[in-house]
PDB file of N, CA and C in Angstrom:
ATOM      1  N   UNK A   1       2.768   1.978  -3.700  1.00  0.00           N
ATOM      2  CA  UNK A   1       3.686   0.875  -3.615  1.00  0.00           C
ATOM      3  C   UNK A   1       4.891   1.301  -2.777  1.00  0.00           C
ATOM      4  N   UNK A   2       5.209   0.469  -2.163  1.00  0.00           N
ATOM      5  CA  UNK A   2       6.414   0.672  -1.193  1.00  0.00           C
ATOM      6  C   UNK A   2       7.685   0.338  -1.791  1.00  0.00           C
ATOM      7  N   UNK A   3       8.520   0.963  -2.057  1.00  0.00           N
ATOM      8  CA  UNK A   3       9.856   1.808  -2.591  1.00  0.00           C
ATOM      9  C   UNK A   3      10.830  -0.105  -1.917  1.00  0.00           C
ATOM     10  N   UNK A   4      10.883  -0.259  -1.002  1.00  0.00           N
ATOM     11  CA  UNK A   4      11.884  -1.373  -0.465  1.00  0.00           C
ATOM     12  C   UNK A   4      11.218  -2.547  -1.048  1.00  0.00           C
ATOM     13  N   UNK A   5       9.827  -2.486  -1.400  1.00  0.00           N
ATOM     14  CA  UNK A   5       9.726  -3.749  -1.982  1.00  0.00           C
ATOM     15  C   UNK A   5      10.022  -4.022  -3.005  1.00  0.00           C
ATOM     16  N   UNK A   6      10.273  -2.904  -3.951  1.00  0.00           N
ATOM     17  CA  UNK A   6      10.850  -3.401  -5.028  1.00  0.00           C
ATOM     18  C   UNK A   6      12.618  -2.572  -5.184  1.00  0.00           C
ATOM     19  N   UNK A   7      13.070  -2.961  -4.220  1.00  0.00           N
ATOM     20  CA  UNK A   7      15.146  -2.342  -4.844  1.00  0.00           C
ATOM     21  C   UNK A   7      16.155  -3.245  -5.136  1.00  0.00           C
ATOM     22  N   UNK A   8      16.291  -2.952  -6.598  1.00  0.00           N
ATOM     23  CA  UNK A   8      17.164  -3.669  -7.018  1.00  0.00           C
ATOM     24  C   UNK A   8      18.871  -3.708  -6.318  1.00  0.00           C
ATOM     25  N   UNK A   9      18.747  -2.838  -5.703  1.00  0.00           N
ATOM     26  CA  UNK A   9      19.650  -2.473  -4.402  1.00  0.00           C
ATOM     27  C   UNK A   9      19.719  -3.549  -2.776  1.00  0.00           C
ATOM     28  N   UNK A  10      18.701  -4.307  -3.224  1.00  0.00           N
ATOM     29  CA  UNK A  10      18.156  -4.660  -1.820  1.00  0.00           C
ATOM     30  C   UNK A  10      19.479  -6.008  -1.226  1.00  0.00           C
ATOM     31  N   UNK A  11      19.012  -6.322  -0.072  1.00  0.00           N
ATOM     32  CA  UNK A  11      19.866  -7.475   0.024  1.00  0.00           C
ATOM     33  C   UNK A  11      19.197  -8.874  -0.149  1.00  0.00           C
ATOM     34  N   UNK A  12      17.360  -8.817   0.403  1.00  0.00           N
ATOM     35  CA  UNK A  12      16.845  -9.605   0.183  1.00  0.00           C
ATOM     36  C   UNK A  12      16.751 -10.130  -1.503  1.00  0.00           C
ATOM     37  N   UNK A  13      16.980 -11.236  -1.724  1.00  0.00           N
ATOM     38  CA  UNK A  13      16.678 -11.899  -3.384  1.00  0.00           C
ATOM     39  C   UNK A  13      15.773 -11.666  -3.618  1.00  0.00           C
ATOM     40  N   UNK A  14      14.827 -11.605  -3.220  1.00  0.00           N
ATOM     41  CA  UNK A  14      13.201 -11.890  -3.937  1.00  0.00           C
ATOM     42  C   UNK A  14      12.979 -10.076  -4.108  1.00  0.00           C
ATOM     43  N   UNK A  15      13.185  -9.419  -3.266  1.00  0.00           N
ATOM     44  CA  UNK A  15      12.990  -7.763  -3.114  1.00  0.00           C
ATOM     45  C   UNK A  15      14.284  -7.477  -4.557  1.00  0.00           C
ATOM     46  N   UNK A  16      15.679  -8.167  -4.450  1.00  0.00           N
ATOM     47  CA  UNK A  16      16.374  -7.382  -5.282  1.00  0.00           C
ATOM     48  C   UNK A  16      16.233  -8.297  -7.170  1.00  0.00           C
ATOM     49  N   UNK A  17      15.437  -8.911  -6.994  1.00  0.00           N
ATOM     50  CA  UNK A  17      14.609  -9.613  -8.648  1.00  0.00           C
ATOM     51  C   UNK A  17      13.684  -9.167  -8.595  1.00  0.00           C
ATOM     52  N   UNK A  18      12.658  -8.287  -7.757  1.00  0.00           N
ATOM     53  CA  UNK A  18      11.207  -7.850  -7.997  1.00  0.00           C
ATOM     54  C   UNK A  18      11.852  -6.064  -8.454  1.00  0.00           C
ATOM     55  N   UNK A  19      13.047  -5.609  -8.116  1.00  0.00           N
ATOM     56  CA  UNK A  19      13.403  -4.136  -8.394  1.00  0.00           C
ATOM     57  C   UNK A  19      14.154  -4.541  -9.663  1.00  0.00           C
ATOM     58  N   UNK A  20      14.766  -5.398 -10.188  1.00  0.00           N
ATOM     59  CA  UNK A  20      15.619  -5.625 -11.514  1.00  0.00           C
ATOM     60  C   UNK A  20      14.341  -5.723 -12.557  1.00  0.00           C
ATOM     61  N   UNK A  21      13.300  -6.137 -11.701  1.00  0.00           N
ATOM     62  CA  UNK A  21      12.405  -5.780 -12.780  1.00  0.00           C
ATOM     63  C   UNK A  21      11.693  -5.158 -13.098  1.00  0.00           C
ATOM     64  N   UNK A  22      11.134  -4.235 -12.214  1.00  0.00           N
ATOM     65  CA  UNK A  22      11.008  -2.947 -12.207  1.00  0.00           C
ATOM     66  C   UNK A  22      11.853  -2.446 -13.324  1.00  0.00           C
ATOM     67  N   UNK A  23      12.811  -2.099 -13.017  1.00  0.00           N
ATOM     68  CA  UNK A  23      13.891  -1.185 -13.954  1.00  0.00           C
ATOM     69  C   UNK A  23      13.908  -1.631 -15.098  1.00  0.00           C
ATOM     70  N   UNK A  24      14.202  -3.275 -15.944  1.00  0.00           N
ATOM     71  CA  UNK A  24      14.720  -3.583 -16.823  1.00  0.00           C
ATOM     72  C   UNK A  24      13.689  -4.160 -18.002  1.00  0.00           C
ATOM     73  N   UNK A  25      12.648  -4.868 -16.733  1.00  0.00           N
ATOM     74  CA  UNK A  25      11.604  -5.246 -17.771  1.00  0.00           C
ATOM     75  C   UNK A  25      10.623  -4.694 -18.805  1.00  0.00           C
ATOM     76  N   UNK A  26      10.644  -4.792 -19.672  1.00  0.00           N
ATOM     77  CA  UNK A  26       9.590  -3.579 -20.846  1.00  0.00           C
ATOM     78  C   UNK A  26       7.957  -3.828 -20.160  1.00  0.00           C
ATOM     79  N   UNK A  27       7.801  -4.917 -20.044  1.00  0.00           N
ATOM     80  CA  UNK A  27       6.329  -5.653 -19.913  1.00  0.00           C
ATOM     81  C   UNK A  27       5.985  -5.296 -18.050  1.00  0.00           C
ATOM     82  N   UNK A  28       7.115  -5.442 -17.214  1.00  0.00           N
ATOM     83  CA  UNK A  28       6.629  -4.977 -16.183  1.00  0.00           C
ATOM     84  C   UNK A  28       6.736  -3.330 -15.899  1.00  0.00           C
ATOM     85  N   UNK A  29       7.110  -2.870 -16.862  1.00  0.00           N
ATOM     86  CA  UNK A  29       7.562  -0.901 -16.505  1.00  0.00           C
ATOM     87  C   UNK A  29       6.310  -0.717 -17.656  1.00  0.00           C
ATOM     88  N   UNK A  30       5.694  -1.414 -18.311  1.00  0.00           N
ATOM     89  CA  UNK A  30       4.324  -1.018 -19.201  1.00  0.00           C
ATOM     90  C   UNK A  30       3.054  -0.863 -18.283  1.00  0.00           C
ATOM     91  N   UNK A  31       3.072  -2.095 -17.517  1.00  0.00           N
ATOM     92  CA  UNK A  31       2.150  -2.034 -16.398  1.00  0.00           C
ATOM     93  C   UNK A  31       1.959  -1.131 -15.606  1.00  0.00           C
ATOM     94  N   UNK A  32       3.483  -1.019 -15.277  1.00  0.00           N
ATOM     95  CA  UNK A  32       3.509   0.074 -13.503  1.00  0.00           C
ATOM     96  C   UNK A  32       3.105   1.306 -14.287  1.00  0.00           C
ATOM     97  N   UNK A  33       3.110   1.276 -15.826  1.00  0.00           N
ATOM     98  CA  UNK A  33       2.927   2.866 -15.827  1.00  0.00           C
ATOM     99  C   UNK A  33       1.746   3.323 -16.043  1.00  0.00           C
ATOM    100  N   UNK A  34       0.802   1.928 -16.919  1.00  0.00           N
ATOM    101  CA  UNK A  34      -0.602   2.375 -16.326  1.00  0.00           C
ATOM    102  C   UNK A  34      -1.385   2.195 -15.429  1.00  0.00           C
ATOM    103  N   UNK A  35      -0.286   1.581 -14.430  1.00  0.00           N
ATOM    104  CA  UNK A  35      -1.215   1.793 -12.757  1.00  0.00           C
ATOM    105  C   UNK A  35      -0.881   3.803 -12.332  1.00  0.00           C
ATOM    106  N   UNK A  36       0.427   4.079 -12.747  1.00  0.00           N
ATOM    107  CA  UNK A  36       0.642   5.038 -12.573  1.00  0.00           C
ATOM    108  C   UNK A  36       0.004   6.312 -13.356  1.00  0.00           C
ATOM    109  N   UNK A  37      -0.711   6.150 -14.694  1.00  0.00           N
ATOM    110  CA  UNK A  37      -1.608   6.587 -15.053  1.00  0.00           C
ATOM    111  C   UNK A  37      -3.224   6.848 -14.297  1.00  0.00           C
ATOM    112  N   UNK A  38      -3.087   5.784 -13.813  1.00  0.00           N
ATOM    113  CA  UNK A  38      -4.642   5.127 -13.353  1.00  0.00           C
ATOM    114  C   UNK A  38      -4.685   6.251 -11.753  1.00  0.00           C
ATOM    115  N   UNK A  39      -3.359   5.919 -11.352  1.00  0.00           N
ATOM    116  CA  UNK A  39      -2.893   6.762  -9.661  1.00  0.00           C
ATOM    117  C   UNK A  39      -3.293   8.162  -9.923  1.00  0.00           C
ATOM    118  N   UNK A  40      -2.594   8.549 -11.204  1.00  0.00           N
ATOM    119  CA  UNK A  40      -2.932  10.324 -11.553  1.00  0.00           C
ATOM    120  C   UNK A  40      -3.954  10.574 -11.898  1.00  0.00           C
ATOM    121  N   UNK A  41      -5.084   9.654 -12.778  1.00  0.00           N
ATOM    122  CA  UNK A  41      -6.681  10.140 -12.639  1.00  0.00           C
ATOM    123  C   UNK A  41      -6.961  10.057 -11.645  1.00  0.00           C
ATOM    124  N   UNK A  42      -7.142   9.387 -10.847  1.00  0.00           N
ATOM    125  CA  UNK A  42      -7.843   9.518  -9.438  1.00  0.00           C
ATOM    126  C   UNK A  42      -7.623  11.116  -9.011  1.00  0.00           C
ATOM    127  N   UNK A  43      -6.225  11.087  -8.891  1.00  0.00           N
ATOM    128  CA  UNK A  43      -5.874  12.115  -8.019  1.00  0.00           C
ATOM    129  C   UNK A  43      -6.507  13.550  -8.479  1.00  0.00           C
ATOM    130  N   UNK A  44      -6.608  13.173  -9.819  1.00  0.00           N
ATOM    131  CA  UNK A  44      -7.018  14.607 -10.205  1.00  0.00           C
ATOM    132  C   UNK A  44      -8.434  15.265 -10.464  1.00  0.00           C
ATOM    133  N   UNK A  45      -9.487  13.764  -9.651  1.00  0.00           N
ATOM    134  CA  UNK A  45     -11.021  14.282  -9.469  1.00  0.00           C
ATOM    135  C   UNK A  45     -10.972  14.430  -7.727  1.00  0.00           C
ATOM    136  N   UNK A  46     -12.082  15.286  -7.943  1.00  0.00           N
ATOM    137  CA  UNK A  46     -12.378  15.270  -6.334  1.00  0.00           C
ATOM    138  C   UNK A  46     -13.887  14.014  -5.567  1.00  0.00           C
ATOM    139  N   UNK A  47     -13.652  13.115  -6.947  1.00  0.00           N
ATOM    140  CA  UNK A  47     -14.149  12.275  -6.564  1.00  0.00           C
ATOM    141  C   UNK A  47     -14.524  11.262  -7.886  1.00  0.00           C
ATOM    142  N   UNK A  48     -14.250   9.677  -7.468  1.00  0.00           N
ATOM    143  CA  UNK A  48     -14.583   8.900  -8.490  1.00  0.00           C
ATOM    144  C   UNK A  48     -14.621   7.610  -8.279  1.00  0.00           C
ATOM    145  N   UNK A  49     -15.158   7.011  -9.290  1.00  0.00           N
ATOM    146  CA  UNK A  49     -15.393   5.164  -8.346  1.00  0.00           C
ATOM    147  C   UNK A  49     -14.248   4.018  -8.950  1.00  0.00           C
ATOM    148  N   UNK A  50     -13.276   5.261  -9.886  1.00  0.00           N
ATOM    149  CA  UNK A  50     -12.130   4.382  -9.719  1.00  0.00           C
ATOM    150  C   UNK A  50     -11.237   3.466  -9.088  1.00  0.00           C
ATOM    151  N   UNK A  51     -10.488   2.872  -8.882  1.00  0.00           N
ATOM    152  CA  UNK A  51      -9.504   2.239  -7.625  1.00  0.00           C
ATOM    153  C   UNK A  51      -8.436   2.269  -7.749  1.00  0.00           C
ATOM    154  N   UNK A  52      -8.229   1.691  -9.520  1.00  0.00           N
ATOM    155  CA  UNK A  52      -6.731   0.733  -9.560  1.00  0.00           C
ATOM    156  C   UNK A  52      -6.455  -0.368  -9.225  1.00  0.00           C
ATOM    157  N   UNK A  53      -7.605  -1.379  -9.173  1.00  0.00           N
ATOM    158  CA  UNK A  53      -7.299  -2.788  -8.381  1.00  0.00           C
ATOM    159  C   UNK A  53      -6.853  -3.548  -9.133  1.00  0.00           C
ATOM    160  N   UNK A  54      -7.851  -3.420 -10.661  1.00  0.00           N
ATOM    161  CA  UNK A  54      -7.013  -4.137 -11.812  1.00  0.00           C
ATOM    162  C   UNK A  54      -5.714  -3.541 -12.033  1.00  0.00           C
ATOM    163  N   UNK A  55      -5.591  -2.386 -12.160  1.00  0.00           N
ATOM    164  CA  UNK A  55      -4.083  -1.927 -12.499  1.00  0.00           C
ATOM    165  C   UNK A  55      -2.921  -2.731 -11.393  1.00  0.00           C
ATOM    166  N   UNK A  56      -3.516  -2.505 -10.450  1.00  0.00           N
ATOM    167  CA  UNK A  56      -2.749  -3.253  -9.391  1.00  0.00           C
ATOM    168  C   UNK A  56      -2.165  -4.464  -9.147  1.00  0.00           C
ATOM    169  N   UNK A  57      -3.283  -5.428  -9.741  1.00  0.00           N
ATOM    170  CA  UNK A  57      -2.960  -6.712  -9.706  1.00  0.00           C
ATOM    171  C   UNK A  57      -2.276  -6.739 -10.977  1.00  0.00           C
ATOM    172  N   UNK A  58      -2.523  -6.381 -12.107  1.00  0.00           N
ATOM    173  CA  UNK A  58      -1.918  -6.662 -13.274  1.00  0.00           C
ATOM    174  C   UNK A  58      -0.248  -6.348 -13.069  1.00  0.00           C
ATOM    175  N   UNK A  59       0.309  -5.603 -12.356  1.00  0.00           N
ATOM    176  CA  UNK A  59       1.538  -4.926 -12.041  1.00  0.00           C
ATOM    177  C   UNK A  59       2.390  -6.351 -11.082  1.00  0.00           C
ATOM    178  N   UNK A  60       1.288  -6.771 -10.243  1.00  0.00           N
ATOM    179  CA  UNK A  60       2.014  -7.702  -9.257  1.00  0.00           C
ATOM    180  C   UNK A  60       1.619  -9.290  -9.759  1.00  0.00           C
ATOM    181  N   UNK A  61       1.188  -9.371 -11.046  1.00  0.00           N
ATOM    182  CA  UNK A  61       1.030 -10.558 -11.762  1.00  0.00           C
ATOM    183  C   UNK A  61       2.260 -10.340 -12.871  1.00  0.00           C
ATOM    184  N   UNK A  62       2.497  -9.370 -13.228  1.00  0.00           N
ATOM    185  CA  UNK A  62       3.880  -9.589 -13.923  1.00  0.00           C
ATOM    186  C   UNK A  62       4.856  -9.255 -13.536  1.00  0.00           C
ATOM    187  N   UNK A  63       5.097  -8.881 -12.470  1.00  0.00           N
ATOM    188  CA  UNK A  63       6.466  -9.113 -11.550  1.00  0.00           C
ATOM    189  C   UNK A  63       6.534 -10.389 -11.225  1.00  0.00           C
ATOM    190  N   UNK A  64       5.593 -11.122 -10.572  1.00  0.00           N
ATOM    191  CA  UNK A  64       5.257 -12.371 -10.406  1.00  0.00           C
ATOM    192  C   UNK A  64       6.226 -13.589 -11.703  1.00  0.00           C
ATOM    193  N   UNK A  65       5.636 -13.133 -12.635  1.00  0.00           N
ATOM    194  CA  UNK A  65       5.864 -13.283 -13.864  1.00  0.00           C
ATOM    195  C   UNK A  65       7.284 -13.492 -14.212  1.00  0.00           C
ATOM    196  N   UNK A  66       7.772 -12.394 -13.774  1.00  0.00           N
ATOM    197  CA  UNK A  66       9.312 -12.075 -14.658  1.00  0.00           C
ATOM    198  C   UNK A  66      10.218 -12.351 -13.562  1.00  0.00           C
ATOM    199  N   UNK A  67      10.094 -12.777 -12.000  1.00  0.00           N
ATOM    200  CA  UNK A  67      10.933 -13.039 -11.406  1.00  0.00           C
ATOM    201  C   UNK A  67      10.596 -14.767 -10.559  1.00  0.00           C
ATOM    202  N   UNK A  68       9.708 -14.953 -11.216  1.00  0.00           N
ATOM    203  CA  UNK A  68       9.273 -16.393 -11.044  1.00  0.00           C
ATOM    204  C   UNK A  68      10.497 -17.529 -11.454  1.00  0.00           C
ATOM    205  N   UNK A  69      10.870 -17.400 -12.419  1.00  0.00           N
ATOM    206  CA  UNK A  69      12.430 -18.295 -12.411  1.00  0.00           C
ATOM    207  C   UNK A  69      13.474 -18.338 -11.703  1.00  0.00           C
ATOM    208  N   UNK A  70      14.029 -17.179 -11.297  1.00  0.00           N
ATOM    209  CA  UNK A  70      15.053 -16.660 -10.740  1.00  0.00           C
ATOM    210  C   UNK A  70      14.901 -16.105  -9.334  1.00  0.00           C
ATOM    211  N   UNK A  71      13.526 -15.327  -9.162  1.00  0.00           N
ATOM    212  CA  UNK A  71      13.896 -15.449  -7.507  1.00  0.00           C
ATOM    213  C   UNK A  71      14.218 -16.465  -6.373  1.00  0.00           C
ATOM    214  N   UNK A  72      14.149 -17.585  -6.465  1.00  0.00           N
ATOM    215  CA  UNK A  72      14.778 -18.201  -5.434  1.00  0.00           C
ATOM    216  C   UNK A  72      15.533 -19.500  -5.447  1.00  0.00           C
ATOM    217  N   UNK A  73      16.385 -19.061  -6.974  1.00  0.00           N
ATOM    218  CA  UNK A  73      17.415 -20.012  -7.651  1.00  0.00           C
ATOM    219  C   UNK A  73      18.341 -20.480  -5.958  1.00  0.00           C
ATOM    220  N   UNK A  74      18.853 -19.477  -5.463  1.00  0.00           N
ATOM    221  CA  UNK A  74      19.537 -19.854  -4.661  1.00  0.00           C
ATOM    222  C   UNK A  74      19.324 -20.212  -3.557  1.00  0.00           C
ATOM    223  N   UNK A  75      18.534 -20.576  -3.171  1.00  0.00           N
ATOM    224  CA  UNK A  75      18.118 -21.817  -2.285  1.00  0.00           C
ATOM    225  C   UNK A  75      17.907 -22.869  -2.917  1.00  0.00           C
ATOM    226  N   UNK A  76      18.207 -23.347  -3.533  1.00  0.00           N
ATOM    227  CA  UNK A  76      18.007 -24.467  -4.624  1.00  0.00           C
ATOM    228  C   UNK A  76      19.465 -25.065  -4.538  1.00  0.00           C
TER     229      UNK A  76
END
């Protein structure tokens, strides 16, 4: 995952509500951590038919999720 897409630092709205949730959310930092689980098995065979696709999507379905109200209040 790319680091600017999610900073709560960012200037873009949608980038700086997808990093607030990162950081703050219980339900989206549960996810990222078993994609991040899922990232460290892989890494640690020298081969497997793992992916992470579900982990993946599940991570960017609840960011989805938790910044779906509020990312683009202000254009409104």
């Amino acid at each position: 995952m790319s680091a600017d897409m999610y900073s709560s630092s960012a200037t873009d709205q949608l980038t700086k509500e997808r990093g607030i949730c990162m950081e703050k959310n219980c339900d989206v930092r549960r996810v990222f951590m078993t994609l991040k689980e899922c990232q460290n098995r892989i890494k640690s065979k020298t081969y497997t038919a793992e992916t992470c696709h579900q982990e993946t999507v599940d991570l960017i379905e609840a960011i989805d999720h938790c910044v779906g109200d509020k990312a683009f209040i202000k254009f409104a």
